[in-house]
C-alpha atoms as a PDB file:
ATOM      1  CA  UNK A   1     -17.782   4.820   8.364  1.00  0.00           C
ATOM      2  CA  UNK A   2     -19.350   1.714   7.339  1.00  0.00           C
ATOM      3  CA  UNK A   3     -18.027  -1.713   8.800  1.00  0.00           C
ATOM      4  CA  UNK A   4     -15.190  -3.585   7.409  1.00  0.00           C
ATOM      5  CA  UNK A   5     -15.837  -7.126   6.034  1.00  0.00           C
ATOM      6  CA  UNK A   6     -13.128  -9.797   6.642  1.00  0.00           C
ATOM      7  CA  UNK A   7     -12.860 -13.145   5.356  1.00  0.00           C
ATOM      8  CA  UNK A   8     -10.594 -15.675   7.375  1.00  0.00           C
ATOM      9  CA  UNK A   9      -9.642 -18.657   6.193  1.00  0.00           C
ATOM     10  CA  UNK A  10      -8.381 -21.491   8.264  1.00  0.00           C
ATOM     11  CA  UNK A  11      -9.260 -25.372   8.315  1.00  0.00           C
ATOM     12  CA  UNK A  12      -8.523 -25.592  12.136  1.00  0.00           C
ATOM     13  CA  UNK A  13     -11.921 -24.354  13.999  1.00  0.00           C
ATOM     14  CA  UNK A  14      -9.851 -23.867  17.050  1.00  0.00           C
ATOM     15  CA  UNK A  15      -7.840 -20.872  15.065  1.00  0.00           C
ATOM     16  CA  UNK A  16     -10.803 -19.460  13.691  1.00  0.00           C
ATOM     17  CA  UNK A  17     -12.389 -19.128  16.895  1.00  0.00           C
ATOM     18  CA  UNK A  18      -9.326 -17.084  18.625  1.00  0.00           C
ATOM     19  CA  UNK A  19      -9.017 -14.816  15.586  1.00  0.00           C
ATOM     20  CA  UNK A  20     -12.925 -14.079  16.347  1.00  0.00           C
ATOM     21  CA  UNK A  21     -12.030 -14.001  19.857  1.00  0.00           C
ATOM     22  CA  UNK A  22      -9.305 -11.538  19.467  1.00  0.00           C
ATOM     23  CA  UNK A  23     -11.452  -9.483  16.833  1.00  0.00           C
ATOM     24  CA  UNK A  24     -14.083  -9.186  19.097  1.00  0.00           C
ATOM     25  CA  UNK A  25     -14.009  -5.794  19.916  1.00  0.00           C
ATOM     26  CA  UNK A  26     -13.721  -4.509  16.648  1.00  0.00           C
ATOM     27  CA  UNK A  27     -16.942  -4.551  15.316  1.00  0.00           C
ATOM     28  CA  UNK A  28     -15.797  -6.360  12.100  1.00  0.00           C
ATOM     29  CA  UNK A  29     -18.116  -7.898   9.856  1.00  0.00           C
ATOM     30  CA  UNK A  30     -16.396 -11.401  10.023  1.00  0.00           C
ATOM     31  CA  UNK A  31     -16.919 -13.949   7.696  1.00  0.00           C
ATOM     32  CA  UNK A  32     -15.223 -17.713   8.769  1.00  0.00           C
ATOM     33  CA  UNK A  33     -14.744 -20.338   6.080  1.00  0.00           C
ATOM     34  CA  UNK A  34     -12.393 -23.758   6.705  1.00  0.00           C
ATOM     35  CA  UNK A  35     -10.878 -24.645   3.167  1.00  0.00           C
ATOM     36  CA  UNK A  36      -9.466 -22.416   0.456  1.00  0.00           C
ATOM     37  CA  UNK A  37     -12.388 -23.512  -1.796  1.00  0.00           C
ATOM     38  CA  UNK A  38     -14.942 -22.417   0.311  1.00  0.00           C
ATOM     39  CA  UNK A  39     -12.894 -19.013   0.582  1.00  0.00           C
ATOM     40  CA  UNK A  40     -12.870 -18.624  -3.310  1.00  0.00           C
ATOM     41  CA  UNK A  41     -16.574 -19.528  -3.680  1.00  0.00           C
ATOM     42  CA  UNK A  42     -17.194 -16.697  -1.299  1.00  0.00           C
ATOM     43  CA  UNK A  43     -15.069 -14.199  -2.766  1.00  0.00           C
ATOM     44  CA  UNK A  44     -16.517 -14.684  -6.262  1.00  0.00           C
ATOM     45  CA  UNK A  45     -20.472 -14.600  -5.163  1.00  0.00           C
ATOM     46  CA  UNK A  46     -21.316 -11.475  -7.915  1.00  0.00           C
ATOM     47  CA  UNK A  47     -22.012  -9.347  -4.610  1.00  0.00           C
ATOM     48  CA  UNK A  48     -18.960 -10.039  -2.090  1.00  0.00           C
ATOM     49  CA  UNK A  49     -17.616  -7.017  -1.248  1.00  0.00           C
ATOM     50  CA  UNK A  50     -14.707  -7.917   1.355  1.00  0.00           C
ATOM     51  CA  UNK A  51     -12.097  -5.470   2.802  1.00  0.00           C
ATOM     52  CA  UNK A  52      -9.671  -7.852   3.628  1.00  0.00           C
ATOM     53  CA  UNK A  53      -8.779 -11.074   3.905  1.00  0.00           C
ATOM     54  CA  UNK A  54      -6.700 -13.332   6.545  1.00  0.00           C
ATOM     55  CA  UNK A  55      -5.041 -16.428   5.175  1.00  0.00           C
ATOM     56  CA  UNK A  56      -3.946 -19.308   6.547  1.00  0.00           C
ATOM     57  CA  UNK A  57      -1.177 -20.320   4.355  1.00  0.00           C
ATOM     58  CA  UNK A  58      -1.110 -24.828   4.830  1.00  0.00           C
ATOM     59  CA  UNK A  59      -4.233 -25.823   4.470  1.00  0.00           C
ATOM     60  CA  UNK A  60      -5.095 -28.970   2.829  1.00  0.00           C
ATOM     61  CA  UNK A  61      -6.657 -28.813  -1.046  1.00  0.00           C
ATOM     62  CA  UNK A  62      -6.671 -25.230  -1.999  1.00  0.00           C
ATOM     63  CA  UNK A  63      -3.909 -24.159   0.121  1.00  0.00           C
ATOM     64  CA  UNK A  64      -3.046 -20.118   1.166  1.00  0.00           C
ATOM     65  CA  UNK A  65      -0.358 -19.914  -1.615  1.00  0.00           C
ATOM     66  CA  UNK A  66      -2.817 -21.124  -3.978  1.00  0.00           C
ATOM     67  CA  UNK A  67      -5.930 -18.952  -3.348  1.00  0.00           C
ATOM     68  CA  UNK A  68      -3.690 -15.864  -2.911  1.00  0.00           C
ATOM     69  CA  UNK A  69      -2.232 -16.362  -6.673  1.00  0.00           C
ATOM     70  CA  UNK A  70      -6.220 -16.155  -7.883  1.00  0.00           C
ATOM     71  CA  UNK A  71      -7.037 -13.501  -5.698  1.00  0.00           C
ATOM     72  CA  UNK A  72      -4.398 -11.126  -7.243  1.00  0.00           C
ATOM     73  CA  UNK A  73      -5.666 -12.926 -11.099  1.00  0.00           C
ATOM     74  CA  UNK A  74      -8.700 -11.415 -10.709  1.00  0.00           C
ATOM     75  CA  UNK A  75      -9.420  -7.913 -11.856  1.00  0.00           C
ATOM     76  CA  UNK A  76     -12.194  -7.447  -9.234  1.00  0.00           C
ATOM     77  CA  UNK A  77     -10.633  -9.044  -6.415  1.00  0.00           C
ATOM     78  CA  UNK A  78      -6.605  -8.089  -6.855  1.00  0.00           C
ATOM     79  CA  UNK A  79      -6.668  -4.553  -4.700  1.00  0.00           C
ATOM     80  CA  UNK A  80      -7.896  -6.627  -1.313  1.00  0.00           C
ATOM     81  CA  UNK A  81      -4.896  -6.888   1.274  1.00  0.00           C
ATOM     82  CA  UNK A  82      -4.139 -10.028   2.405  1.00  0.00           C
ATOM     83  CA  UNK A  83      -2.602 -10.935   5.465  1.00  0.00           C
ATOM     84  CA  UNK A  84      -1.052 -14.150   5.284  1.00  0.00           C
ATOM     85  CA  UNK A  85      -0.588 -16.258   8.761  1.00  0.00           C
ATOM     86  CA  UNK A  86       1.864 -18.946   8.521  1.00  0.00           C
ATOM     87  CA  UNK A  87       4.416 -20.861  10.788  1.00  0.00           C
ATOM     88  CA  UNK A  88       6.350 -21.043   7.626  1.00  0.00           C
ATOM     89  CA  UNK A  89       8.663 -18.524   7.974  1.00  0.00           C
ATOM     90  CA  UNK A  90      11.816 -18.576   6.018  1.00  0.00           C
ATOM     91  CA  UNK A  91      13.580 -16.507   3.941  1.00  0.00           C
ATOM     92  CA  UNK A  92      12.649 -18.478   1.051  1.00  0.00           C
ATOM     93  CA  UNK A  93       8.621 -19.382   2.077  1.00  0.00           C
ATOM     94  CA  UNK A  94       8.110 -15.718   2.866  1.00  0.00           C
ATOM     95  CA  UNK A  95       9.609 -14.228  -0.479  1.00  0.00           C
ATOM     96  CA  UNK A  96       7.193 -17.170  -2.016  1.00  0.00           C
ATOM     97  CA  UNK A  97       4.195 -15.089  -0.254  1.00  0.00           C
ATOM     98  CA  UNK A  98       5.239 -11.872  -0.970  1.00  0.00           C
ATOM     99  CA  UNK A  99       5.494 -12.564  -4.725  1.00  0.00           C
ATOM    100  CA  UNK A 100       2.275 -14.226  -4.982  1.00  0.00           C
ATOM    101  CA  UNK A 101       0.664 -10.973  -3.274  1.00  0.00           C
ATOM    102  CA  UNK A 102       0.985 -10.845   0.489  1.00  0.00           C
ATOM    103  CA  UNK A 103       1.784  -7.477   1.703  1.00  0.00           C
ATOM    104  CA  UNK A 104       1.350  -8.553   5.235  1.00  0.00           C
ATOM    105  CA  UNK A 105       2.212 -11.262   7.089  1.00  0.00           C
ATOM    106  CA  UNK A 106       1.305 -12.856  10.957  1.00  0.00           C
ATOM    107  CA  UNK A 107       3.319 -15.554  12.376  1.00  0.00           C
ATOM    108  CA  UNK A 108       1.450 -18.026  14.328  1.00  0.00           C
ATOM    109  CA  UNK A 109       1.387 -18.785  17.509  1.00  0.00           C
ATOM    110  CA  UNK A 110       0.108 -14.605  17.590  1.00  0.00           C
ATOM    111  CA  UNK A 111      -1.106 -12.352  19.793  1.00  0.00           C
ATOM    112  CA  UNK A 112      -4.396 -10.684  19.462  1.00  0.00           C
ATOM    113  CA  UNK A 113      -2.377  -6.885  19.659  1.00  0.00           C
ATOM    114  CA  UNK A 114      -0.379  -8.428  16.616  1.00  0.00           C
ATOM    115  CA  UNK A 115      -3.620  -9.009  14.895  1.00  0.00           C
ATOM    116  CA  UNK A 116      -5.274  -6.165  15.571  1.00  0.00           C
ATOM    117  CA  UNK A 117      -2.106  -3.978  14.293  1.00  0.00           C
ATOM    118  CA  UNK A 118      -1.959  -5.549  10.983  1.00  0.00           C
ATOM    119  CA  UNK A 119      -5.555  -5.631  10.086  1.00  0.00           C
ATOM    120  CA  UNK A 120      -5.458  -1.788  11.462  1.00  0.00           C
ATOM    121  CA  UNK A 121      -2.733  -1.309   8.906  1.00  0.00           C
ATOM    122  CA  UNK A 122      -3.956  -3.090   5.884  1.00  0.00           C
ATOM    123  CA  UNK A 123      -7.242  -1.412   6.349  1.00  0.00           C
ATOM    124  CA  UNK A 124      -6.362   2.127   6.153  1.00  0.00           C
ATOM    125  CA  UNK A 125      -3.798   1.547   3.182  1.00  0.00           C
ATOM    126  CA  UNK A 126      -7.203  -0.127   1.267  1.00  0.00           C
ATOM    127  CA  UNK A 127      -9.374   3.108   2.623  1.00  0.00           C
ATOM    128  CA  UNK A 128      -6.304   5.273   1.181  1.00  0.00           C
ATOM    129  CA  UNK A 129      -6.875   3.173  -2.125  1.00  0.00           C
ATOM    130  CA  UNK A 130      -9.915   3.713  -3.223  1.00  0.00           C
ATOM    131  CA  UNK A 131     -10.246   7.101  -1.783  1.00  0.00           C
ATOM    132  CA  UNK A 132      -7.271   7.837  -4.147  1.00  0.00           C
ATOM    133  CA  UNK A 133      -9.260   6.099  -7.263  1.00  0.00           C
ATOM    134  CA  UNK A 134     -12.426   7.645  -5.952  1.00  0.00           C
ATOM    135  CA  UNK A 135     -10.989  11.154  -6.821  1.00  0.00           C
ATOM    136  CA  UNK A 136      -9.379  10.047 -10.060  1.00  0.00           C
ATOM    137  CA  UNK A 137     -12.670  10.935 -12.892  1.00  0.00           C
ATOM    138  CA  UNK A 138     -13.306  14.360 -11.168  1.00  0.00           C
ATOM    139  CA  UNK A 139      -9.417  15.430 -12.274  1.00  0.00           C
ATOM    140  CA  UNK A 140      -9.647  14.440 -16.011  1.00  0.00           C
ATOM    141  CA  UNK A 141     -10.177  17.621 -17.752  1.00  0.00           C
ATOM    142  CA  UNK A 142      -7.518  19.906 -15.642  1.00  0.00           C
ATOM    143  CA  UNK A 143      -4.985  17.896 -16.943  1.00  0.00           C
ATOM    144  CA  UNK A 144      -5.730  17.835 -20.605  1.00  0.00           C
ATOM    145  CA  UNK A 145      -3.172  20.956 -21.583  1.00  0.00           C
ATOM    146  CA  UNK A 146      -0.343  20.242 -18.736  1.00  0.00           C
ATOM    147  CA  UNK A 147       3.353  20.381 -20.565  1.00  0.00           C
ATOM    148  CA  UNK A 148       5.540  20.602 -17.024  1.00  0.00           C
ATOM    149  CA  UNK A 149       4.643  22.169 -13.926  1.00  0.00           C
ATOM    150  CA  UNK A 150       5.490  22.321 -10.403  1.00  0.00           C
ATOM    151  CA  UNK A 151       3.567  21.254  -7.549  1.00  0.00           C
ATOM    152  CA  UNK A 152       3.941  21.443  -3.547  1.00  0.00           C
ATOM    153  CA  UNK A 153       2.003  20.056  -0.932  1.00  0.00           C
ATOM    154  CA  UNK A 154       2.625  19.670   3.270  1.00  0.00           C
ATOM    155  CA  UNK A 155       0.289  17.716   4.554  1.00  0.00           C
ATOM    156  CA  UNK A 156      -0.658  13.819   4.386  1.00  0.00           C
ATOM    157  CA  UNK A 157      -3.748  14.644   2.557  1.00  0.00           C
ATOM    158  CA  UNK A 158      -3.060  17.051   0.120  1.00  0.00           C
ATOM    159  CA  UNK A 159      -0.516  14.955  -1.041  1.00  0.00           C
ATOM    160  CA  UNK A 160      -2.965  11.900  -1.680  1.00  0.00           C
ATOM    161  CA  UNK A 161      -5.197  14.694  -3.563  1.00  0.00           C
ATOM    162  CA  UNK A 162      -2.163  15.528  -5.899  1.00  0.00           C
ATOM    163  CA  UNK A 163      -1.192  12.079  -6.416  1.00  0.00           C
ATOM    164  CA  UNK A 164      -5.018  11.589  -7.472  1.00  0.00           C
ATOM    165  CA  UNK A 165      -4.775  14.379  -9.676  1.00  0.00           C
ATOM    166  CA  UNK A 166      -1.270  14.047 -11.518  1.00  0.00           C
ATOM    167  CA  UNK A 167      -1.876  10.135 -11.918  1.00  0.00           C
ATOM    168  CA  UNK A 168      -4.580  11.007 -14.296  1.00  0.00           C
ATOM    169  CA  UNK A 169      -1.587  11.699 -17.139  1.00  0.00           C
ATOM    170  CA  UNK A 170      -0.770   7.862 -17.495  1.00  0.00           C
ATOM    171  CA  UNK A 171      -2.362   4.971 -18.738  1.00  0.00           C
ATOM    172  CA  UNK A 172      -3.174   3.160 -15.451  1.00  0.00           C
ATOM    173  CA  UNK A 173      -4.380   5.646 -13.339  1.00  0.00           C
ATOM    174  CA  UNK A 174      -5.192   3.408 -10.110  1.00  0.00           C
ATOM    175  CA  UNK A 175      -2.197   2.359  -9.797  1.00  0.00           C
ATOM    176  CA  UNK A 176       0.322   5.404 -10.251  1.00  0.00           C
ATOM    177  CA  UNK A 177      -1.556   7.488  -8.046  1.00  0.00           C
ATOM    178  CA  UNK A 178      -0.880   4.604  -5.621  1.00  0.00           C
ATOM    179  CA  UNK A 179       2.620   4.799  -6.153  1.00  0.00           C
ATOM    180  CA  UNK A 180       2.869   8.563  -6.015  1.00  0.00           C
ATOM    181  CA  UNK A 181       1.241   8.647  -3.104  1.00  0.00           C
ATOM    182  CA  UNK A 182       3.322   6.563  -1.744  1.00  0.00           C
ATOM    183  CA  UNK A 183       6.272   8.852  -2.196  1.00  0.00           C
ATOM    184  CA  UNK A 184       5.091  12.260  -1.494  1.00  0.00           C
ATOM    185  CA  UNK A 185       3.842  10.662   1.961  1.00  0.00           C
ATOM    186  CA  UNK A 186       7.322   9.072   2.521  1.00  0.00           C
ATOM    187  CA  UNK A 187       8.631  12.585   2.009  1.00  0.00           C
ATOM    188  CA  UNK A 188       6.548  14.218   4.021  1.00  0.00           C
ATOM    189  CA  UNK A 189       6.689  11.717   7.241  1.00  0.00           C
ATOM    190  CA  UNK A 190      10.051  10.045   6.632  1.00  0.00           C
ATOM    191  CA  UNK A 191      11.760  13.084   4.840  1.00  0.00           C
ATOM    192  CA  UNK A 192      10.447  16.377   6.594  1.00  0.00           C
ATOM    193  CA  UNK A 193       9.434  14.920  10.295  1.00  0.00           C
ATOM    194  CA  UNK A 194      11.601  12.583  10.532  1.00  0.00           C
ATOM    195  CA  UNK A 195       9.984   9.585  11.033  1.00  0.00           C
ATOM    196  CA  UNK A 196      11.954   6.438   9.996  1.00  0.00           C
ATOM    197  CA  UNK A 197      10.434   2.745   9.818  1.00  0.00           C
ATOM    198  CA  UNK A 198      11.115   1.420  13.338  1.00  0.00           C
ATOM    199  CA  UNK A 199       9.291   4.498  14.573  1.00  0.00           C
ATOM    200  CA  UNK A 200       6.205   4.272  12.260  1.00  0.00           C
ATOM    201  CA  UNK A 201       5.788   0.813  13.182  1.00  0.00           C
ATOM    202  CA  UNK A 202       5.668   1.905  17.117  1.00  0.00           C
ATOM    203  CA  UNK A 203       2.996   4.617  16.148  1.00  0.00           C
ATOM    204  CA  UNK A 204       1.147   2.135  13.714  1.00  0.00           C
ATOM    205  CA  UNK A 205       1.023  -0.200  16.697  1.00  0.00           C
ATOM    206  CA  UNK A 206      -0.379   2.608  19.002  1.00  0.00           C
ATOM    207  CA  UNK A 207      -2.679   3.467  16.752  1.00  0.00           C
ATOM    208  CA  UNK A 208      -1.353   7.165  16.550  1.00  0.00           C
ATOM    209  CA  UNK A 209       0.426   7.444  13.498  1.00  0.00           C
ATOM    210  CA  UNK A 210      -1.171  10.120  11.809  1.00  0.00           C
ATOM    211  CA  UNK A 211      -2.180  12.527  14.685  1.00  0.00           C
ATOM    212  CA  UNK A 212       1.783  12.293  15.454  1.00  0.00           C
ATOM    213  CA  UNK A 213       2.251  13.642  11.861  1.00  0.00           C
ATOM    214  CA  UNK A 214      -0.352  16.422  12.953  1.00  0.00           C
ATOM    215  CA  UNK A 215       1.520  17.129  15.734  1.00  0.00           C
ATOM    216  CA  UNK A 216       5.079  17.278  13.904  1.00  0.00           C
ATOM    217  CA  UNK A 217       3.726  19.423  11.374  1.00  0.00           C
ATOM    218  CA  UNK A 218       2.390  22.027  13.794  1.00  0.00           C
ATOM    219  CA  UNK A 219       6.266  22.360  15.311  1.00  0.00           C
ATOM    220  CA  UNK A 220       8.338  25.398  14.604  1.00  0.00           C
ATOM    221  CA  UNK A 221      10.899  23.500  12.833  1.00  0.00           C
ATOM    222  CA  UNK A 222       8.824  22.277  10.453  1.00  0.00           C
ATOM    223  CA  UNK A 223       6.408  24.755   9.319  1.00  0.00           C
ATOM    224  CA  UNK A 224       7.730  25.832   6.310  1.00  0.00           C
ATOM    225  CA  UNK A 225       8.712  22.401   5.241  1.00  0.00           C
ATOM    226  CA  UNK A 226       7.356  21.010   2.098  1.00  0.00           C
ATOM    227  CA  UNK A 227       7.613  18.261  -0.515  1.00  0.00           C
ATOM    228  CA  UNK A 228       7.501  19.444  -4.273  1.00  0.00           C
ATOM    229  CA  UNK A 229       6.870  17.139  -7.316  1.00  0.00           C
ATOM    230  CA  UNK A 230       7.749  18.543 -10.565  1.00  0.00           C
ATOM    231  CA  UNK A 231       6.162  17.247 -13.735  1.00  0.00           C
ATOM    232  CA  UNK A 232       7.572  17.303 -16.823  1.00  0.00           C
ATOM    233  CA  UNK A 233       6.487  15.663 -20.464  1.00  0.00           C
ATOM    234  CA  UNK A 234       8.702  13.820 -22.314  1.00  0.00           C
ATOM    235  CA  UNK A 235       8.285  12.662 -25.793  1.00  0.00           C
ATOM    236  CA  UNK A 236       6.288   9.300 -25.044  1.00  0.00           C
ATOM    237  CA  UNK A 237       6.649   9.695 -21.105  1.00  0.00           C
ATOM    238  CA  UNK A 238       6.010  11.467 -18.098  1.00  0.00           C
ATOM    239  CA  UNK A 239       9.154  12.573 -15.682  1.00  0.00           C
ATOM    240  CA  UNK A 240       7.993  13.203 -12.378  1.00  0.00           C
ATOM    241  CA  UNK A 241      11.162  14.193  -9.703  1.00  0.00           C
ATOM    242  CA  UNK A 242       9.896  14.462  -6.155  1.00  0.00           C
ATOM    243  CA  UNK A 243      12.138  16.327  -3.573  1.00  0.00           C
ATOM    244  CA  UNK A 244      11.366  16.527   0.351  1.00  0.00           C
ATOM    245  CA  UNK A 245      13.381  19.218   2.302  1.00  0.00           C
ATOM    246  CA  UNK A 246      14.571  16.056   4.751  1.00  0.00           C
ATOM    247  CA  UNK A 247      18.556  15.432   4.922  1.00  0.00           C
ATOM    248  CA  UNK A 248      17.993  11.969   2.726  1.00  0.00           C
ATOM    249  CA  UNK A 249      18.029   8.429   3.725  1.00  0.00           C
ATOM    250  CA  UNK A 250      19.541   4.969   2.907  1.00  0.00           C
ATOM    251  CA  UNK A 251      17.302   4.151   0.036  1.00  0.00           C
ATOM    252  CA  UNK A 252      18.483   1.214  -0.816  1.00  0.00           C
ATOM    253  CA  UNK A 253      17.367  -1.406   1.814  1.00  0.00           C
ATOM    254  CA  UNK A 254      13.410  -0.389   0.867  1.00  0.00           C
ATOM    255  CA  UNK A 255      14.084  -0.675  -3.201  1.00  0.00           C
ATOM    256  CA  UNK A 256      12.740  -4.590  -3.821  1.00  0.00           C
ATOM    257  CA  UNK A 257      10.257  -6.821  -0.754  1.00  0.00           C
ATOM    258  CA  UNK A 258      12.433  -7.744   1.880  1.00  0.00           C
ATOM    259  CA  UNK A 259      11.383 -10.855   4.369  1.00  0.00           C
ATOM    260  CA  UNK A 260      12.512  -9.263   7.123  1.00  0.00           C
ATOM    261  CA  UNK A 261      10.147  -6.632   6.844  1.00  0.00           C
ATOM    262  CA  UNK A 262       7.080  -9.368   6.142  1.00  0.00           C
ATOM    263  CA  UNK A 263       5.704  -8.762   9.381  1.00  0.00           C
ATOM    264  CA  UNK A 264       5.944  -5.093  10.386  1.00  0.00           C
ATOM    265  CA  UNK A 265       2.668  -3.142   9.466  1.00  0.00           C
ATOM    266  CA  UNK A 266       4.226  -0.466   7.158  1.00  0.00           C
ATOM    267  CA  UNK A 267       8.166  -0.687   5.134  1.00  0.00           C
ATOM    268  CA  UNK A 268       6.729  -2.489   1.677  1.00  0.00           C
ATOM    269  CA  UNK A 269       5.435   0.846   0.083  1.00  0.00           C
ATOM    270  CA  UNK A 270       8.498   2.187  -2.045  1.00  0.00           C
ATOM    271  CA  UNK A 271       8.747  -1.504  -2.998  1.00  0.00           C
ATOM    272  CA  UNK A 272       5.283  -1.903  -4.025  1.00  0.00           C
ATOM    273  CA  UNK A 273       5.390   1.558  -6.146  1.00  0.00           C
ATOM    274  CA  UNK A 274       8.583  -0.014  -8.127  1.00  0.00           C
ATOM    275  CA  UNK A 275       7.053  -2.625  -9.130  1.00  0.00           C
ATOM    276  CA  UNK A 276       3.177  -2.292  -9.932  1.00  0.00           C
ATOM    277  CA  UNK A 277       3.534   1.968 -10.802  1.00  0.00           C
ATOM    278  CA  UNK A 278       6.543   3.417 -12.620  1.00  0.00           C
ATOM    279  CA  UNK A 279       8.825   2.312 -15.814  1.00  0.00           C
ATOM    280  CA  UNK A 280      11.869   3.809 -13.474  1.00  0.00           C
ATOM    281  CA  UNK A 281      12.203   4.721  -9.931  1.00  0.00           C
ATOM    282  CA  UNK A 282      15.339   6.417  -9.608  1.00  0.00           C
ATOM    283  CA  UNK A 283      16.452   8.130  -6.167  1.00  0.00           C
ATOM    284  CA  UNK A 284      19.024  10.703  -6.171  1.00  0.00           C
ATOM    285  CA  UNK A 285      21.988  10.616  -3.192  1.00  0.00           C
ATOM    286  CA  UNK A 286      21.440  11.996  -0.034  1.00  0.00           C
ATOM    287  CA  UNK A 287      18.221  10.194  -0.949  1.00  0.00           C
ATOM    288  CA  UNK A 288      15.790  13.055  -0.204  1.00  0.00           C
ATOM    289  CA  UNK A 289      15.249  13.080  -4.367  1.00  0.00           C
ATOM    290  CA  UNK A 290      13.384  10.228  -6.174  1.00  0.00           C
ATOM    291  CA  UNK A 291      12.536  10.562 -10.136  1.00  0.00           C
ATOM    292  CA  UNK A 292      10.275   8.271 -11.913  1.00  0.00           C
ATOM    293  CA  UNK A 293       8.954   8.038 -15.045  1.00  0.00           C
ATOM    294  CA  UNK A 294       5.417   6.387 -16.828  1.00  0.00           C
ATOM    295  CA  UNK A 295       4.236   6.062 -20.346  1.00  0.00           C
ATOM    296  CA  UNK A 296       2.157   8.909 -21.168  1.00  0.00           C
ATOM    297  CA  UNK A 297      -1.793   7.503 -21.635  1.00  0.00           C
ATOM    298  CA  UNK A 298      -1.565   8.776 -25.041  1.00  0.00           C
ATOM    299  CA  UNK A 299       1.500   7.853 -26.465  1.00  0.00           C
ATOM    300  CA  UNK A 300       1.750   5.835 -29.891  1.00  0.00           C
ATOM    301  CA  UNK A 301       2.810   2.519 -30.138  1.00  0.00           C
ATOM    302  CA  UNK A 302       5.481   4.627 -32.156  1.00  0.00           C
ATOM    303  CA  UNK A 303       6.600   6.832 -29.472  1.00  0.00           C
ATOM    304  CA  UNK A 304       6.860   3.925 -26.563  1.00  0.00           C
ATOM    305  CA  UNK A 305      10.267   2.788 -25.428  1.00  0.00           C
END
């Protein structure tokens, strides 16, 4: 696995230092800059390939808010997670951040577990990206005849292989197998083992999160459990309902970004799919039932709603 390269951006030296300090360990390729300008003439060098990048939000010139809003502009920079540090931390300043981009959020003073969470957690979700997009041209051709169909998978990773595979039917690929991944893993952790957000974040904090999914899945109880995503074409769409075999949950509270949530490692993912992957997101009471639809990639101008 190759090294992940971090920019951090901060005009206090002092913070810079303890977020080397802290990332120390790591093995991170770190890259330190001390003004929002500097950070954007690093990020657009032809050749900059970063994983990630930490952002002090008040800086003077080019502040966080600022550089964030060009990061997500740009077609070659807009998939790299940004965690956004701040001691600005209401309601209102956070909701700021999370529409201008920032998934993830540290408030400062922090500690260096805090840190090291978070980047964790940002990280893998980027891995899970472009492994996701990385699979998307080998599918093309398998899906050329599909009318409706039905689909089940049970573990974490055959469900990001289906997503990679049924997102080839719309007309932005990248980002509706991000979104369908999104929900056949909530089914399968959330749904079928149980696993609600204040637990998640304990395990993403541990560091064990998925090898406690291995270890639910092996369990009596919930070997036969599955989550199945039917497909079916409409006339200028594509209806896909996805049903886990989970008693349901309060859907509601994890439909739009909520501020309290900012600074937990995981919670923003339904959220995220609403917004960036489907025309409709749709979940069905007890809540173990979501349906959501997407232009099909070649519908008319005609045929679209």
């Amino acid at each position: 696995m190759s090294v992940a390269k971090i920019l951090v951006v901060d005009d206090e030296p002092f913070n810079l230092d303890i977020v080397s300090e802290y990332l120390d360990e790591m093995d991170f390729d770190l890259v330190m800059v001390e003004s929002g300008e500097a950070a954007w003439e690093a990020l657009s060098l032809p050749d900059s390939c970063f994983d990630l990048v930490l952002l002090d939000r008040m800086m003077p010139g080019m502040d966080g808010i600022m550089l964030l809003r060009k990061i997500k502009a740009d077609e070659r920079l807009h998939s790299i997670p940004v965690i956004m540090q701040t001691a600005a931390t209401s309601p209102e300043q956070v909701r700021e951040g999370l529409a201008a981009g920032a998934f993830y959020y540290l408030t400062k003073p922090f500690e260096g577990e805090a840190l090291q969470t978070i980047i964790r957690s940002a990280l893998d979700d980027m891995r899970t990206r472009r492994e996701l997009n990385a699979n998307l041209a080998d599918n093309a051709i398998a899906l050329s005849c599909i009318n409706d169909g039905l689909f089940v998978v049970r573990t974490l990773e055959e469900a990001r292989r289906l997503a990679s595979l049924i997102a080839l039917l719309g007309p932005q690929p990248e980002t509706l197998a991000m979104g369908l991944s999104e929900l056949l893993v909530n089914g399968i952790e959330h749904g079928n083992l149980g696993i609600d957000f204040a637990e998640k974040s304990r395990l993403r904090e541990a560091d064990c999160w998925e090898s406690e999914i291995q270890r639910r899945l092996s369990l009596p109880e919930n070997e036969h459990k599955v989550v199945r995503l039917k497909v079916r074409r409409e006339v200028a769409r594509w209806v896909f309902e996805i049903r886990d075999d989970g008693p349901g949950f309060d859907w509601r509270r994890f439909l739009d970004f909520d501020p309290e949530r900012a600074f937990a490692p995981n919670g923003r993912g339904i959220a995220l799919s609403r917004q960036l992957s489907f025309l409709s997101l749709t979940y069905i009471p007890p809540g173990n039932q979501v349906v959501v639809t997407v232009l099909r990639g070649d519908a008319t101008e005609d045929e679209a709603p």
